[in-house]
Protein backbone atom coordinates (compact mmCIF):
# COMPACT_ATOMS: atom_id res chain seq x y z
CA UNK A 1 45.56 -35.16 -28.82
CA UNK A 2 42.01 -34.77 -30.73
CA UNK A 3 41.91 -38.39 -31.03
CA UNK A 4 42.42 -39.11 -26.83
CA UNK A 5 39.74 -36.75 -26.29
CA UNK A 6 37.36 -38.41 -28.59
CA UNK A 7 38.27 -41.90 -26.98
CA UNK A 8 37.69 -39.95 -23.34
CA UNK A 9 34.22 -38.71 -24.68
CA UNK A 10 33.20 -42.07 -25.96
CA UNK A 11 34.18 -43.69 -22.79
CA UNK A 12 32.17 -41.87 -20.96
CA UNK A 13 28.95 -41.77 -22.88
CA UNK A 14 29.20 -45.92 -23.39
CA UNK A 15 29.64 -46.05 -19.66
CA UNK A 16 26.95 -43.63 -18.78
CA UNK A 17 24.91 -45.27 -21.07
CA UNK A 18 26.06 -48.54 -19.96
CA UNK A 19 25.27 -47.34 -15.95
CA UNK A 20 21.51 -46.36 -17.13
CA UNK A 21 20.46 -49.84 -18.66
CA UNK A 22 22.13 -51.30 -15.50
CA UNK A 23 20.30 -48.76 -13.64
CA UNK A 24 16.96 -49.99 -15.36
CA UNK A 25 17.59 -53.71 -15.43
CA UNK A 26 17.69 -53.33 -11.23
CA UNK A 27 14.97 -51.56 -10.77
CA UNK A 28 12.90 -53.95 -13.09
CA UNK A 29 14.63 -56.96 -11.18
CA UNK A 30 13.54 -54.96 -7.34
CA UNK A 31 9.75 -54.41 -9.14
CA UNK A 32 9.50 -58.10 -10.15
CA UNK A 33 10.92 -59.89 -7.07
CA UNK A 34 8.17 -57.07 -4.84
CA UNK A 35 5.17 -58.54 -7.49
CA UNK A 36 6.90 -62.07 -6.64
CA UNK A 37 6.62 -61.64 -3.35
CA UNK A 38 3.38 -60.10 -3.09
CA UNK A 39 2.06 -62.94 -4.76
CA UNK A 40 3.34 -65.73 -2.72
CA UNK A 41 2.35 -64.11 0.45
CA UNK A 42 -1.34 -64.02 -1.01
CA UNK A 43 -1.31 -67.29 -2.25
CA UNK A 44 0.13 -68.45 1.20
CA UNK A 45 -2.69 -66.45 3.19
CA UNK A 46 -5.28 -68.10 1.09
């Protein structure tokens, strides 16, 4: 029984952890396609 319940609490820390680097990695990836974009609309204009 102790041994489920330390499986169920390591579960859910890997995933939270898991869903906060995923978390991170998107809003990295949204920031650097928005610079991307900036960019090629100024380099366009110019």
């Amino acid at each position: 029984m102790v041994d489920n319940i330390v499986q169920f609490i390591l579960i859910v820390m890997m995933g939270h952890l898991i869903v906060r680097i995923v978390r991170r990695m998107f809003m990295a990836l949204c920031y650097f396609s928005a610079l991307v974009m900036m960019l090629y609309i100024i380099g366009v204009s110019t």
